[in-house]
Protein backbone atom coordinates (compact mmCIF):
# COMPACT_ATOMS: atom_id res chain seq x y z
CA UNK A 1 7.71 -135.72 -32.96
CA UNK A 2 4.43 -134.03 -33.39
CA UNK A 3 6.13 -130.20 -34.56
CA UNK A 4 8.08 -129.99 -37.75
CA UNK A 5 11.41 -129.64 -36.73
CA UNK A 6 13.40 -126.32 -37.74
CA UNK A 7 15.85 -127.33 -40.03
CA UNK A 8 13.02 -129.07 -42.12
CA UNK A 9 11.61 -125.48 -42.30
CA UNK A 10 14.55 -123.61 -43.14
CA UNK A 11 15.43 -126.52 -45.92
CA UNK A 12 12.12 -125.95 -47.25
CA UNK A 13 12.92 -122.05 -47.32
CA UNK A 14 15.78 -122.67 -49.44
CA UNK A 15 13.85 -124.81 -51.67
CA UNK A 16 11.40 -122.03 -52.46
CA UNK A 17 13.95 -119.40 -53.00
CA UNK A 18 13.57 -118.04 -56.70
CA UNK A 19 9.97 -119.76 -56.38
CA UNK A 20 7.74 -117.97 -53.69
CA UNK A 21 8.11 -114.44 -52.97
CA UNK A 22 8.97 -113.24 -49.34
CA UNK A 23 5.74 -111.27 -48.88
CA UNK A 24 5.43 -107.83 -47.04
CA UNK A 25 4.34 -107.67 -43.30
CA UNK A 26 2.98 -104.94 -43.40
CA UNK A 27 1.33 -102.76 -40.68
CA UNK A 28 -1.93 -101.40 -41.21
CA UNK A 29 -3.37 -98.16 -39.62
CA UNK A 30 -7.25 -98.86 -39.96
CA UNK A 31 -7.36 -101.73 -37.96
CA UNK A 32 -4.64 -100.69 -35.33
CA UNK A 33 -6.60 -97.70 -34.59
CA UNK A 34 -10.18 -99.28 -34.72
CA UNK A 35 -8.71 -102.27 -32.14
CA UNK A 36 -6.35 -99.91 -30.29
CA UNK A 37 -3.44 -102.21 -31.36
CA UNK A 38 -1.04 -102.77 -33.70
CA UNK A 39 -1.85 -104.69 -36.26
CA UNK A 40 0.00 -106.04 -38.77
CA UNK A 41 -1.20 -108.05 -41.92
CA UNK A 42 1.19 -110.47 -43.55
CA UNK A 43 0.34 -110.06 -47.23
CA UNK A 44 -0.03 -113.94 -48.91
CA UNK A 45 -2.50 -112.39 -50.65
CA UNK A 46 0.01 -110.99 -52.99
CA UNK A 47 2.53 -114.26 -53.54
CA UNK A 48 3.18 -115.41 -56.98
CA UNK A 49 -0.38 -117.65 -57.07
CA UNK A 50 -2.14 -115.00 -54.88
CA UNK A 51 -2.27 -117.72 -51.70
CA UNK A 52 0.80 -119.60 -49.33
CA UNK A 53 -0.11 -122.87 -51.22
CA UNK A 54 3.08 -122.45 -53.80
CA UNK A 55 4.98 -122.81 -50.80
CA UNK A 56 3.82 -126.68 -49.82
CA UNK A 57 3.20 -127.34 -53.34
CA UNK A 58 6.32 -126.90 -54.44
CA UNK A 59 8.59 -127.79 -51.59
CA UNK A 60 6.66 -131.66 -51.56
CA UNK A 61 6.97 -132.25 -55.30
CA UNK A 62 11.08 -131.23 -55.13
CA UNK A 63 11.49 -133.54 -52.75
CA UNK A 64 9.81 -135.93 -54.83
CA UNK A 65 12.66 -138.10 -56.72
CA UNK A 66 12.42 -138.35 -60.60
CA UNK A 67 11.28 -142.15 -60.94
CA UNK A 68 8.39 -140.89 -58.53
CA UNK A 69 7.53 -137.85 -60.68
CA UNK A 70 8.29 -139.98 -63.73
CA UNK A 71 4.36 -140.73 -64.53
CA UNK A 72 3.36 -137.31 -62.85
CA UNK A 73 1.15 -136.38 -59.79
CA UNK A 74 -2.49 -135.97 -58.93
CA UNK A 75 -3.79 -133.70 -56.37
CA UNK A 76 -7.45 -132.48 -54.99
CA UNK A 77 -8.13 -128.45 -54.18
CA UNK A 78 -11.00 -126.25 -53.66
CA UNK A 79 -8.66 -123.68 -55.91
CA UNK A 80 -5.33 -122.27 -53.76
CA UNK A 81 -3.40 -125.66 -53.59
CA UNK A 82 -4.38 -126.27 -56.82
CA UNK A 83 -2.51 -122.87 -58.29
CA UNK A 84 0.07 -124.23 -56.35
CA UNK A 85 0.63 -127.50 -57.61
CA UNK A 86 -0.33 -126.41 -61.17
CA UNK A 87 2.99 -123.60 -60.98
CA UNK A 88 4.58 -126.14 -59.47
CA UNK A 89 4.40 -128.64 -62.03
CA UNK A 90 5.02 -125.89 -64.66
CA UNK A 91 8.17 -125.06 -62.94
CA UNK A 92 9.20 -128.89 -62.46
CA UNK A 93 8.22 -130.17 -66.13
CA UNK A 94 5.48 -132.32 -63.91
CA UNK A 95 2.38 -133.82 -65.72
CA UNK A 96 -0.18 -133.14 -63.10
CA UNK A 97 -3.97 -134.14 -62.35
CA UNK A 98 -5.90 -131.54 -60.86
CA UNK A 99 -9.02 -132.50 -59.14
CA UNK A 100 -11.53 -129.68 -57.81
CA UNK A 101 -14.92 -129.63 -56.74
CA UNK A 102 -17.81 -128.41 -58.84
CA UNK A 103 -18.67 -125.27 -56.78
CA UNK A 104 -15.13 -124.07 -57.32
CA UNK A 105 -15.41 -120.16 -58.32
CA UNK A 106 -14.36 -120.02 -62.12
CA UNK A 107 -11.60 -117.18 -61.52
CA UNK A 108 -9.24 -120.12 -59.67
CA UNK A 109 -10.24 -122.35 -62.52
CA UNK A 110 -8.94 -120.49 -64.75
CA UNK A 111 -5.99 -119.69 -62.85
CA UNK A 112 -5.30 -123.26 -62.59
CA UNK A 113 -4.58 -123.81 -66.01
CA UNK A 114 -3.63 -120.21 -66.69
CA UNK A 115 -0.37 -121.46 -64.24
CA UNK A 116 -0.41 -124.78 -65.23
CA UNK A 117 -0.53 -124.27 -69.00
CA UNK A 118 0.01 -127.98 -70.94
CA UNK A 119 1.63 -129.67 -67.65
CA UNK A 120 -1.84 -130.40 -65.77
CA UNK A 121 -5.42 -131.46 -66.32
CA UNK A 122 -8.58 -130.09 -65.10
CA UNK A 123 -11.31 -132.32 -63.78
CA UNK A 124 -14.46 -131.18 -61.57
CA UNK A 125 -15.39 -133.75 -59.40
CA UNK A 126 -18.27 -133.44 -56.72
CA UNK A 127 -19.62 -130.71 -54.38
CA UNK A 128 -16.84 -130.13 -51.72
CA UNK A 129 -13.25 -130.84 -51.25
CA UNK A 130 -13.50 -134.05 -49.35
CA UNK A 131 -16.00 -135.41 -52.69
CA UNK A 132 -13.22 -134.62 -54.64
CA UNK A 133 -9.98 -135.61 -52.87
CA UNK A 134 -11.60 -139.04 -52.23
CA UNK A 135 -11.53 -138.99 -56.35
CA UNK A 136 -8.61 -137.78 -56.66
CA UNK A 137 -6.98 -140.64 -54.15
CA UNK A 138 -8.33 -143.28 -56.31
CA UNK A 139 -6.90 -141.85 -59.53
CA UNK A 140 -3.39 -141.81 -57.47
CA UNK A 141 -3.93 -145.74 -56.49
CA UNK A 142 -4.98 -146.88 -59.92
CA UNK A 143 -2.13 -144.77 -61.53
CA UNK A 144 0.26 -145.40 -59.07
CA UNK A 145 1.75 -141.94 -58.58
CA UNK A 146 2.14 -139.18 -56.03
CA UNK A 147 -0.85 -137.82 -54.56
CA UNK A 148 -0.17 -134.30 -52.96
CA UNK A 149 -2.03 -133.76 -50.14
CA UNK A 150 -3.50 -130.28 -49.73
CA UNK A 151 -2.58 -130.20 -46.11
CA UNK A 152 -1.94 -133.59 -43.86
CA UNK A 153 1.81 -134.11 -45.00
CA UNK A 154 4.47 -132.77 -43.46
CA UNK A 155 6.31 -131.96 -46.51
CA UNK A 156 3.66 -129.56 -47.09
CA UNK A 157 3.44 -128.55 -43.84
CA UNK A 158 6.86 -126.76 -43.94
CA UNK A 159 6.68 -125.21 -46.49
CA UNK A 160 3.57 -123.15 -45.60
CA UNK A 161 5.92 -122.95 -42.47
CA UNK A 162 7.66 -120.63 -44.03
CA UNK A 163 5.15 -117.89 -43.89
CA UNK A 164 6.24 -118.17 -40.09
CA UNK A 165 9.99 -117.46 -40.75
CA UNK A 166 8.94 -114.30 -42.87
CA UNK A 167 7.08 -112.57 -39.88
CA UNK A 168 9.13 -112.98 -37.24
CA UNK A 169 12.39 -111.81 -40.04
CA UNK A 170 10.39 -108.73 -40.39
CA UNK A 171 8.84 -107.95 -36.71
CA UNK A 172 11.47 -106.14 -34.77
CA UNK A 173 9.28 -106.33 -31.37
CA UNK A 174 7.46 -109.68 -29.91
CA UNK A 175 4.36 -110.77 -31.10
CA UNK A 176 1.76 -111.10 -28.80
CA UNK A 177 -0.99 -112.94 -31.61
CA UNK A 178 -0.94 -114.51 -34.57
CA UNK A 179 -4.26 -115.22 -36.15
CA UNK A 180 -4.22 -117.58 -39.09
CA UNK A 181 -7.49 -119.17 -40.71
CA UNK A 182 -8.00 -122.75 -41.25
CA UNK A 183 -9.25 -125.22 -43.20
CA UNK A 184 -7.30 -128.61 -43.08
CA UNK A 185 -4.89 -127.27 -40.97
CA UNK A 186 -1.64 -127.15 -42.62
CA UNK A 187 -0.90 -123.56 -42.48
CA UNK A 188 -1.55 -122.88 -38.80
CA UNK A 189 0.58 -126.52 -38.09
CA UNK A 190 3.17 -124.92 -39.89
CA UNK A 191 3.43 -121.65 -38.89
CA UNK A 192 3.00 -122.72 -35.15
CA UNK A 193 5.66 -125.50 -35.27
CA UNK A 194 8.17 -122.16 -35.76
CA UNK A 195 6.32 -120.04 -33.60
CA UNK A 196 6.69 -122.43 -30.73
CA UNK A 197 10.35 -122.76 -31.22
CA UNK A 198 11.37 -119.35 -31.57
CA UNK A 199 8.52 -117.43 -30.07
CA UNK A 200 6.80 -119.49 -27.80
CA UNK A 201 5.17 -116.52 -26.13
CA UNK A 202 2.96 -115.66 -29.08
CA UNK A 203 -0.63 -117.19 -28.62
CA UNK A 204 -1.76 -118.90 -32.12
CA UNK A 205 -5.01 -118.08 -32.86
CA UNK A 206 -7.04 -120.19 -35.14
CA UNK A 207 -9.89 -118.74 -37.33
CA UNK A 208 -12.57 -121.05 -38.53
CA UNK A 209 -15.74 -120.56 -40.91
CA UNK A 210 -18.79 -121.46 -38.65
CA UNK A 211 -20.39 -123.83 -41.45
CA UNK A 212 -17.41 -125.69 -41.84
CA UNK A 213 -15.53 -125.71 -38.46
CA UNK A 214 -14.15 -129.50 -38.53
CA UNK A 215 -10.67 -128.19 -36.29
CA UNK A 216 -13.20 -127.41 -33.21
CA UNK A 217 -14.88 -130.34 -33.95
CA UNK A 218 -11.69 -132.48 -33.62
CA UNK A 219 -10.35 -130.82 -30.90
CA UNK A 220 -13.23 -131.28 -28.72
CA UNK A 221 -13.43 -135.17 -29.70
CA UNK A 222 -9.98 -135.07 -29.08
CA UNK A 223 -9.91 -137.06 -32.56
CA UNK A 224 -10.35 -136.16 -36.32
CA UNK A 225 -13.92 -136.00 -37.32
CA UNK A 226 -15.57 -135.77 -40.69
CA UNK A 227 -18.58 -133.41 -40.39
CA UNK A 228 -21.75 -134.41 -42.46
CA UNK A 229 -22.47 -131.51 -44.15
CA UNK A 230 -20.21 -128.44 -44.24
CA UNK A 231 -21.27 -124.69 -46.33
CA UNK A 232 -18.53 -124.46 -49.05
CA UNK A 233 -19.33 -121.16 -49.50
CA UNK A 234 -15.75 -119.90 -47.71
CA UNK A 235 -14.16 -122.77 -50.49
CA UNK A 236 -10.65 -122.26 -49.07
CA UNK A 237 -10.96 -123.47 -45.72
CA UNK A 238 -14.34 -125.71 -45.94
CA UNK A 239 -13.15 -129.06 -45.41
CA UNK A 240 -15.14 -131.86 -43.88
CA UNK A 241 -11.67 -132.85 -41.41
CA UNK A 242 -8.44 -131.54 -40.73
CA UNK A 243 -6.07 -134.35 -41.11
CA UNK A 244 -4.14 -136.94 -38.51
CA UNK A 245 -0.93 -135.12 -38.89
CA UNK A 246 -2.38 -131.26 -38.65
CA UNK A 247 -4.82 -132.19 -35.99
CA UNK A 248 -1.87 -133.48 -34.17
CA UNK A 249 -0.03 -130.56 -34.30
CA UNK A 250 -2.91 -128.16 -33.38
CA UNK A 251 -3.68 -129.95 -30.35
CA UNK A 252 0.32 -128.93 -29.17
CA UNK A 253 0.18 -125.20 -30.65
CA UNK A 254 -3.32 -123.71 -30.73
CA UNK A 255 -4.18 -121.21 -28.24
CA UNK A 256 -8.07 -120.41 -29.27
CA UNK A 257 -10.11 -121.29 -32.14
CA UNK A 258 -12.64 -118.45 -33.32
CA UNK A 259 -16.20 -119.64 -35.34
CA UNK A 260 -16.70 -116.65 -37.87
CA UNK A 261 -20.34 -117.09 -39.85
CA UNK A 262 -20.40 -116.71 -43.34
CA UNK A 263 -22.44 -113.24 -43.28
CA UNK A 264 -19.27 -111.55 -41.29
CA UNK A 265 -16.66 -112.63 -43.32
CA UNK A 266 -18.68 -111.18 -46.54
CA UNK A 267 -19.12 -107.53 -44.75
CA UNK A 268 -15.18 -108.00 -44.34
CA UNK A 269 -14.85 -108.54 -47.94
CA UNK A 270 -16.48 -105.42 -48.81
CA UNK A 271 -14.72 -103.35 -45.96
CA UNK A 272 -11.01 -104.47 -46.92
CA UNK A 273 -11.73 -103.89 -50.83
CA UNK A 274 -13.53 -100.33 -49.91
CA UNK A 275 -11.01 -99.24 -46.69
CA UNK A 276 -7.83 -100.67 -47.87
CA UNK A 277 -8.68 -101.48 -51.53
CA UNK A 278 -7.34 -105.41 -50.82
CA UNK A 279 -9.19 -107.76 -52.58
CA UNK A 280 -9.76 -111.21 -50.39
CA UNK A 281 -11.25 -114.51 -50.34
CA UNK A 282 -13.72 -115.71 -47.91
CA UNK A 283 -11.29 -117.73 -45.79
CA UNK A 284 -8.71 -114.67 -46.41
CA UNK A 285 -11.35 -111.98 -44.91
CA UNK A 286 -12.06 -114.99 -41.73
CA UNK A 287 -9.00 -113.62 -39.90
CA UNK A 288 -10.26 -109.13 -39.83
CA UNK A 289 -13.82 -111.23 -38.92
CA UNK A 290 -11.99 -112.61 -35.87
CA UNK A 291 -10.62 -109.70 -34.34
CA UNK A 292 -13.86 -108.51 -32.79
CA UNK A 293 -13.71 -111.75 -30.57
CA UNK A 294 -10.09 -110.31 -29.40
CA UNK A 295 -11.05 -107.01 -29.24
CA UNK A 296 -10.71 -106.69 -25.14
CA UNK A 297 -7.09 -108.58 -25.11
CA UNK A 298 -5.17 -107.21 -27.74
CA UNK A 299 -5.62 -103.44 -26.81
CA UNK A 300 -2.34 -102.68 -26.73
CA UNK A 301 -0.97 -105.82 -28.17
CA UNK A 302 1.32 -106.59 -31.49
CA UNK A 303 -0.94 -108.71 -33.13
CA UNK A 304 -0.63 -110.05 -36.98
CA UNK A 305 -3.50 -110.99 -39.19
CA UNK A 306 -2.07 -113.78 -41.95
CA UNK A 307 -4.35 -112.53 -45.13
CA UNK A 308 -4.14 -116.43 -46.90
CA UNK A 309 -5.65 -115.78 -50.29
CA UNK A 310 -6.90 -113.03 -51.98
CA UNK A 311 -8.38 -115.41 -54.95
CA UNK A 312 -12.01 -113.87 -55.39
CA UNK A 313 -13.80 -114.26 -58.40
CA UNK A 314 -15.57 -110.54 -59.36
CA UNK A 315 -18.97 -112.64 -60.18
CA UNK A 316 -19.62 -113.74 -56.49
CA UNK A 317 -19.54 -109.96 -55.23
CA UNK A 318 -23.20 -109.45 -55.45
CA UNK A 319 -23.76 -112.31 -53.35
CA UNK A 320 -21.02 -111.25 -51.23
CA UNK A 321 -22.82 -108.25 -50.85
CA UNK A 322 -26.26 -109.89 -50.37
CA UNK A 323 -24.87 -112.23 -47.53
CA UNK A 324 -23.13 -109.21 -46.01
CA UNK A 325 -26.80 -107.71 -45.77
CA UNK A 326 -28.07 -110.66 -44.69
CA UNK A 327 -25.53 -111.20 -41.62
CA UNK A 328 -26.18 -107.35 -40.47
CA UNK A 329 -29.91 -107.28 -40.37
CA UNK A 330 -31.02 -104.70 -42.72
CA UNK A 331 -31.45 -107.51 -45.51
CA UNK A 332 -34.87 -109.14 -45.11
CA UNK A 333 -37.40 -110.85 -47.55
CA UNK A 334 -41.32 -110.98 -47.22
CA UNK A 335 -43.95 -112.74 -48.90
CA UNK A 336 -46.68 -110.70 -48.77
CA UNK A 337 -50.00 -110.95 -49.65
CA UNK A 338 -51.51 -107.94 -50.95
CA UNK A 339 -55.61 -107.58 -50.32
CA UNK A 340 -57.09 -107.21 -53.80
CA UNK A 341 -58.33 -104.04 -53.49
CA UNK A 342 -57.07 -100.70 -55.51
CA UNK A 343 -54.32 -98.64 -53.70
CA UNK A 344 -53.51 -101.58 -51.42
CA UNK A 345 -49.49 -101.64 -52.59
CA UNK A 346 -49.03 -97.85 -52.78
CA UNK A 347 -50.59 -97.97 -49.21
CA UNK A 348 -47.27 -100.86 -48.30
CA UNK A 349 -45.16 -98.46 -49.50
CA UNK A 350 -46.02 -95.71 -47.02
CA UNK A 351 -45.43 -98.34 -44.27
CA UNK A 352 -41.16 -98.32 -45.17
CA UNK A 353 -39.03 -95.60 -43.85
CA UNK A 354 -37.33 -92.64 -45.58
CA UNK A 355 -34.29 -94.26 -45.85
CA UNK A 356 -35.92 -97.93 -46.24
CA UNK A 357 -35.74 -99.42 -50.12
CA UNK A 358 -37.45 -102.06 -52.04
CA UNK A 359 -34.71 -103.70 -53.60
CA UNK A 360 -36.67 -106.83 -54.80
CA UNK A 361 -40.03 -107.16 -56.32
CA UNK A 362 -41.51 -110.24 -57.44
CA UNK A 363 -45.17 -111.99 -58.43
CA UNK A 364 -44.53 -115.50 -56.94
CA UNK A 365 -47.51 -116.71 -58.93
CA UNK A 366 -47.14 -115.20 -62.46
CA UNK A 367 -49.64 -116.99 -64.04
CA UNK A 368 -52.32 -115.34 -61.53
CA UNK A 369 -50.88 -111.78 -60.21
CA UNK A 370 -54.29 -111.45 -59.09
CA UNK A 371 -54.29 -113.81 -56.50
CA UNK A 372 -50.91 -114.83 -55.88
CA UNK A 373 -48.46 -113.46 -53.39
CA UNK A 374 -45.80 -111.84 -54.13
CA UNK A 375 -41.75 -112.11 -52.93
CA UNK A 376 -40.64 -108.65 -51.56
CA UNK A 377 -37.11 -107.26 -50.58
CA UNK A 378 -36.68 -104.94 -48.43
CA UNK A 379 -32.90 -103.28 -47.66
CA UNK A 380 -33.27 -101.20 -44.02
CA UNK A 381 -30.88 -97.97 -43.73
CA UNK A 382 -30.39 -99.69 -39.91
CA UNK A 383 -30.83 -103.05 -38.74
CA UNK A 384 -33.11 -101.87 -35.66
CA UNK A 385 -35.93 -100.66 -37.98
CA UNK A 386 -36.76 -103.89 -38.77
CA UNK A 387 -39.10 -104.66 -35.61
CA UNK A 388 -40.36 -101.02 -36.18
CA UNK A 389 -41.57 -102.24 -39.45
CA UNK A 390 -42.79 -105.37 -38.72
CA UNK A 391 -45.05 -103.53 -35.87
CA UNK A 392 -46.58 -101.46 -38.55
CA UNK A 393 -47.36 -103.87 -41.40
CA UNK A 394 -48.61 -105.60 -38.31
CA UNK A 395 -50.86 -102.86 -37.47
CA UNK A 396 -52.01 -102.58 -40.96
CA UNK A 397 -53.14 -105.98 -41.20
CA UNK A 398 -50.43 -107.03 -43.94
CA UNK A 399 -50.90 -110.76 -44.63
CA UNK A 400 -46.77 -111.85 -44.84
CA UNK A 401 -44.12 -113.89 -44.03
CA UNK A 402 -40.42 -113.13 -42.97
CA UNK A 403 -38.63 -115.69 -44.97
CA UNK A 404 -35.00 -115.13 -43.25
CA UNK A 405 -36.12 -117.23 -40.51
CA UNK A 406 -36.97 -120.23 -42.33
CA UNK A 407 -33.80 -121.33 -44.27
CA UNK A 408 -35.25 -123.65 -46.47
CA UNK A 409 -37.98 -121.56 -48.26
CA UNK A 410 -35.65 -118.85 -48.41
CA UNK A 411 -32.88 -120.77 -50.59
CA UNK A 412 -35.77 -121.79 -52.81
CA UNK A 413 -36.78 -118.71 -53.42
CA UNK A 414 -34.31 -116.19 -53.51
């Protein structure tokens, strides 16, 4: 009894009528013609919160009887589910507990309580999700009320099913792929417990962030597994494990799952917002990333993107943009020591291209610019220049150090 059975599904549809919006499917020419298919992106982006999560949220807590909401509910989110459950309990009269990690952008913050008004509570706990869901369960045990799972319930589970029941209402030919990011898992379980019913031809697709890919770790271990240390950076699907239940599920439905770093998902940030003017998250822009891995096998192919979460804060775009550069290659920071002799920067700067800029200047040692180095960045017009450059400052007997390749010293310093 792995799958969530249909009529669960279509019960939980009901539920959310008047609640979550059926969102457009919606196909979408750049893409189709870039990957010589047809490509169609369902638009969660533009529900009611701006993600799927009102549809768990709210389908678990109306299920919930009115003794068990009677002292409220307490939840844990990196910032989706908790816009969710925050409506939700606005809608329901529900006092809720919101617990969210300290990294959590400050646009879904505010969001939070923006759709939570007076009914819920606020409280940053920890670094990741995990940090603060293990909170979050205490609070529920001490208080003895509902905690609402994020993903591993299959309450939840349905409704985000319902995302599912949309796309094949509003595709009039089969779908060959359906590519759906993940974090804990409860989307993809959901959408693939319909998909396997009613169009069991379709191949599921999962998309995963690379620092944070604890599905492909489970599925290899055959078992869930907590990863050590995860980059929260994509905050809606960077979870430490997918749960029992989802994992479960996954190991029944999932065709592929696709690692997409960091660095990619930023450049398809910036490409959605500039081609299509659609604003994403990190986990939202996972599932364009992906499609390069496809590329050979869905030429030809009706193939649908499911664009989560379109939740971005405006303050993380310029290190959106500097990961972006990063990922592509024509990023890269230098410490450099400069010979203490007159002319010996203006003759650095005839080593760069024509199209080559300093975008970052910096005395390391600002008590001493005299003798200490200093932290140069340099953005390349094309990542091949960069050995070209290298060769030359080489050449020219430039004392420096590429920081990109040494992680550590570069997150220190830049």
């Amino acid at each position: 009894m792995a799958l969530i059975p249909i009529e669960d599904i279509m019960a939980a549809r009901q539920r959310l009528k008047g609640v979550a919006i059926a969102t457009p499917l919606l196909k979408n020419h750049y893409y189709s013609d870039q990957y010589d298919c047809n490509l169609f992106l369902k638009r969660e982006d533009m529900q009611v919160v701006r993600s799927f999560k009102i549809r768990g949220a709210y389908n678990k807590m109306k299920l919930l009887s009115k003794d068990e909401l009677a002292n409220g509910i307490v939840c844990a989110s990196a910032g989706n589910h908790a816009q969710g459950v925050a409506m939700a309990c606005h809608k329901l009269t529900v006092k809720g507990i919101i617990y969210m990690p300290s990294t959590t952008p400050k646009q879904k913050i505010k969001k939070v309580k923006q759709f939570g008004g007076s009914c819920v509570e606020v409280i940053l706990a920890g670094d990741t999700y995990d940090e603060a869901s293990d909170k979050a369960k205490k609070v529920a045990q001490e208080k003895n009320i509902p905690f609402i799972h994020a993903f591993n319930d299959r309450d939840i589970i349905a409704g985000q099913a319902t995302v599912g029941v949309e796309v094949l209402e509003s595709m009039d030919e089969p779908i060959d792929y359906i590519i759906v990011s993940v974090g804990g898992g409860g989307l993809i379980s959901g959408i693939g417990s319909y998909f396997h019913a009613l169009s069991p031809e379709t191949k599921i697709i999962a998309v995963e962030a690379e620092g944070a890919s604890s599905l492909k770790a489970a599925m290899d271990a055959g078992e869930v597994k907590v990863l050590e240390e995860i980059d929260s950076f994509a905050d809606g699907i960077a979870t430490q494990s997918v749960g029992d239940i989802t994992l479960e599920i996954c190991q029944e439905i999932v065709d592929r799952i696709i690692l997409v770093p960091e660095g990619k998902m930023c450049t398809k940030i910036l490409e959605l917002y500039n081609e299509e003017a659609i604003v994403v998250e990190p986990a939202c822009a996972s599932v364009i990333a992906a499609l390069d891995d496809l590329s050979e096998e869905i030429k030809g192919k009706n193939v649908v993107a499911v664009l989560s979460g379109g939740n971005n804060d405006i303050t993380r775009m310029e290190e959106i943009k500097e990961r972006s550069l990063l990922y592509e290659g024509t990023k890269h920071y230098f410490l450099i020591k400069f010979p203490q002799r007159a002319g010996a920067l203006k003759e650095f700067l005839n080593l760069l291209g024509d199209n080559d800029d300093i975008s970052h200047f910096e005395y390391t040692k600002k008590n001493n610019r005299e003798s200490g180095p200093a932290l140069v960045g340099i953005e390349l017009k094309h990542k091949t220049d960069y050995n070209s450059l290298v060769e030359r400052m080489t050449k020219a007997e430039i004392n420096f150090q590429h920081l990109n390749e040494y992680p550590m010293l570069f997150e220190m310093l830049i």
